[in-house]
C-alpha atoms as a PDB file:
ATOM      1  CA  UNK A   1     -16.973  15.870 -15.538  1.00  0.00           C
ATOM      2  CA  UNK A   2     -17.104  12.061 -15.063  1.00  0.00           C
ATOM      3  CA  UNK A   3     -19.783  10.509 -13.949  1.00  0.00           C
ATOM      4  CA  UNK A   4     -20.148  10.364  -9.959  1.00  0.00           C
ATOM      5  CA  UNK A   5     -21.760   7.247  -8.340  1.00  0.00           C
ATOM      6  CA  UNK A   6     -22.793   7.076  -4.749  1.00  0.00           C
ATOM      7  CA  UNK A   7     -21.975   3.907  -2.688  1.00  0.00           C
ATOM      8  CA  UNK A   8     -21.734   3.608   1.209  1.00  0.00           C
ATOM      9  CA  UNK A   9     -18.593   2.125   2.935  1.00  0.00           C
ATOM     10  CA  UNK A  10     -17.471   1.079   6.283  1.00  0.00           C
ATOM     11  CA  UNK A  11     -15.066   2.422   8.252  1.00  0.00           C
ATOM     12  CA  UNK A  12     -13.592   1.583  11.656  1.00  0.00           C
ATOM     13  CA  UNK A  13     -14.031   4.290  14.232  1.00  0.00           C
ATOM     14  CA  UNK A  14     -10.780   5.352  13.873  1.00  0.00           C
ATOM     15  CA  UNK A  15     -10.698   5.621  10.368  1.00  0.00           C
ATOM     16  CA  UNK A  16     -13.434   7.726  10.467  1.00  0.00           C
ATOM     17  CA  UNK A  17     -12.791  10.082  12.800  1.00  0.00           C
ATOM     18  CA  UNK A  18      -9.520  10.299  11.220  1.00  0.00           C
ATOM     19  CA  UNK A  19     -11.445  11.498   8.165  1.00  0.00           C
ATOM     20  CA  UNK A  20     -13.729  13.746   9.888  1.00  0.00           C
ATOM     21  CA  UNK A  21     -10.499  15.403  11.361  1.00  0.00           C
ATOM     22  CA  UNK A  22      -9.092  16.274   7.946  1.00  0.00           C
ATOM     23  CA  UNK A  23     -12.327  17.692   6.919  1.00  0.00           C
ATOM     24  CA  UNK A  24     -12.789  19.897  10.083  1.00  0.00           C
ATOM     25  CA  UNK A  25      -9.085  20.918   9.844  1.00  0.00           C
ATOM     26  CA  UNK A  26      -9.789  22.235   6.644  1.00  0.00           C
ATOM     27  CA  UNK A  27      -7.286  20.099   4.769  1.00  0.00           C
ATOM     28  CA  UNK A  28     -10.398  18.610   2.542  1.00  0.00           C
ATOM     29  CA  UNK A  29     -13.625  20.035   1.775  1.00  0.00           C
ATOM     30  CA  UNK A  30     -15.626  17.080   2.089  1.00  0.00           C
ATOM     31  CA  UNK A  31     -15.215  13.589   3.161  1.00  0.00           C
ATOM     32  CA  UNK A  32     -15.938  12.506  -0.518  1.00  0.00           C
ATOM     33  CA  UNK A  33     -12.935  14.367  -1.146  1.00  0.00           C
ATOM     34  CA  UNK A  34     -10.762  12.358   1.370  1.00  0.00           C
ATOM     35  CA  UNK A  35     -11.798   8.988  -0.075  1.00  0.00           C
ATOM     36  CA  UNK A  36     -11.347  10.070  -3.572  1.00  0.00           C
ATOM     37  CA  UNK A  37      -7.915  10.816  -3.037  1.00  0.00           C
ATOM     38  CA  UNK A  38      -7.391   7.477  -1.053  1.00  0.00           C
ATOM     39  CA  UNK A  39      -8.841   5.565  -3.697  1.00  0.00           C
ATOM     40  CA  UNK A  40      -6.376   7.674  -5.956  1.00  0.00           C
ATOM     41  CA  UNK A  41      -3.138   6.533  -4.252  1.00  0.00           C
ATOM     42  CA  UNK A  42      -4.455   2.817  -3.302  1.00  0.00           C
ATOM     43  CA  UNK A  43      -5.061   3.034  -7.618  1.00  0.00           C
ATOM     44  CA  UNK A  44      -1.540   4.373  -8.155  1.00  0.00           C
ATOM     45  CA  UNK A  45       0.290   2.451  -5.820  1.00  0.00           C
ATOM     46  CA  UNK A  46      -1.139  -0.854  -7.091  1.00  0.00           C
ATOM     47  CA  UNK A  47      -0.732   0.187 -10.391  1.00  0.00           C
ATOM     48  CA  UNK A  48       2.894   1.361  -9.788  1.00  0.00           C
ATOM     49  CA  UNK A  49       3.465  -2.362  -8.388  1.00  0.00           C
ATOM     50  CA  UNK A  50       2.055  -4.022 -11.710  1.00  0.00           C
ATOM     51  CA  UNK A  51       1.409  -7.160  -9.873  1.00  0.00           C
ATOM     52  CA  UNK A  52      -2.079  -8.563  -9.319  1.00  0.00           C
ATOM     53  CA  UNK A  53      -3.223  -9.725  -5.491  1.00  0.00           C
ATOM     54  CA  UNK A  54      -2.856 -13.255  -6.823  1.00  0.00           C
ATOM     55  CA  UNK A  55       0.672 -12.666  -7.949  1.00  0.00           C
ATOM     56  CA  UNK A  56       1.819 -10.923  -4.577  1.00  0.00           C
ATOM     57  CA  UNK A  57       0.435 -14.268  -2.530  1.00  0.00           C
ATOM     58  CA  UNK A  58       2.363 -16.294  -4.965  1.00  0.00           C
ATOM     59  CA  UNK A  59       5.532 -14.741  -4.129  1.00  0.00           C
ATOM     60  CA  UNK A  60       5.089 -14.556  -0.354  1.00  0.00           C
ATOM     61  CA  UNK A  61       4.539 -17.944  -0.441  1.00  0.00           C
ATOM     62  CA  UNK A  62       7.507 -18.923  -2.415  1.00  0.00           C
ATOM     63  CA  UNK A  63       9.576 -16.706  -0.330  1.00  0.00           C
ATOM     64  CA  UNK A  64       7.861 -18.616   2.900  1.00  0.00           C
ATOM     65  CA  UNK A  65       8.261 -21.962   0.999  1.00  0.00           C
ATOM     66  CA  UNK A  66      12.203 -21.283   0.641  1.00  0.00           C
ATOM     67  CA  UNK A  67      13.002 -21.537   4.003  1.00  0.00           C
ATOM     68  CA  UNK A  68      15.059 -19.068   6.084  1.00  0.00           C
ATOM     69  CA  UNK A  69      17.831 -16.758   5.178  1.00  0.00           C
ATOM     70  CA  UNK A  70      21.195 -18.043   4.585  1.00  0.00           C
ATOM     71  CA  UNK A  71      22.694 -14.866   6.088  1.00  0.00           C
ATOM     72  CA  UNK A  72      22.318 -14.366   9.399  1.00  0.00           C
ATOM     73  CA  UNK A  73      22.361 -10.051   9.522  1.00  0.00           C
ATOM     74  CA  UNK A  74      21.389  -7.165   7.665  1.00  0.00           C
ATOM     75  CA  UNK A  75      25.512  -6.730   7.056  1.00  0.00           C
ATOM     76  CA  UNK A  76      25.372 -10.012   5.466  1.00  0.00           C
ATOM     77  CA  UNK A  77      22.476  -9.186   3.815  1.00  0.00           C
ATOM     78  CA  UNK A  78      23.563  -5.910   2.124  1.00  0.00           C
ATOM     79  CA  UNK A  79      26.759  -7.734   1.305  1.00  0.00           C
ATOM     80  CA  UNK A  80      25.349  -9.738  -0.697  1.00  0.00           C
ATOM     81  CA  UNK A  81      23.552  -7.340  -2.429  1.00  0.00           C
ATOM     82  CA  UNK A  82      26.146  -5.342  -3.269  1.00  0.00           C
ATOM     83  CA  UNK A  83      27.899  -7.977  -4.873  1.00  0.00           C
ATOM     84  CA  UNK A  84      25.041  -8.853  -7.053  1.00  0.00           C
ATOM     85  CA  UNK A  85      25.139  -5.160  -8.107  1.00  0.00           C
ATOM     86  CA  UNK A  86      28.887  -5.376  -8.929  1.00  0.00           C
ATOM     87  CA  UNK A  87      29.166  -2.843  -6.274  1.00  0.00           C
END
């Protein structure tokens, strides 16, 4: 078994009685268990990504710094797409 190390977080009310909640319902054993497995996903998500935090600013801010959409509706929009896909 790995090694288990004990920190302390911080969590809005909310949060935390939303954790309490899956505890009591019987959906987790333990609130240790509910973080793990949100620390799990956040992992896999940003892992499934592959970009760093620095990365995903850089490319918001190009896409801000290129100004607004040349098509004016989703239709347009998916339109476009398509034809970039051969579609």
């Amino acid at each position: 078994m790995a090694k288990v190390e004990k920190i302390t977080i911080a969590l809005t009310a909310e949060m935390a009685g939303s954790v309490r909640h899956a505890v009591e319902s019987g959906e987790y054993a333990s609130t240790s268990e509910v973080i793990r497995e949100a620390v799990r996903e956040w992992r896999e998500r940003r892992d499934l990504l592959g970009f760093t935090a620095g990365q995903l600013r850089d490319m918001a801010q190009a896409g801000i710094d290129s100004g607004p959409s040349p098509y004016a509706t989703m239709a347009e929009v998916k339109a476009e797409a398509r034809r970039r896909s051969g579609r």
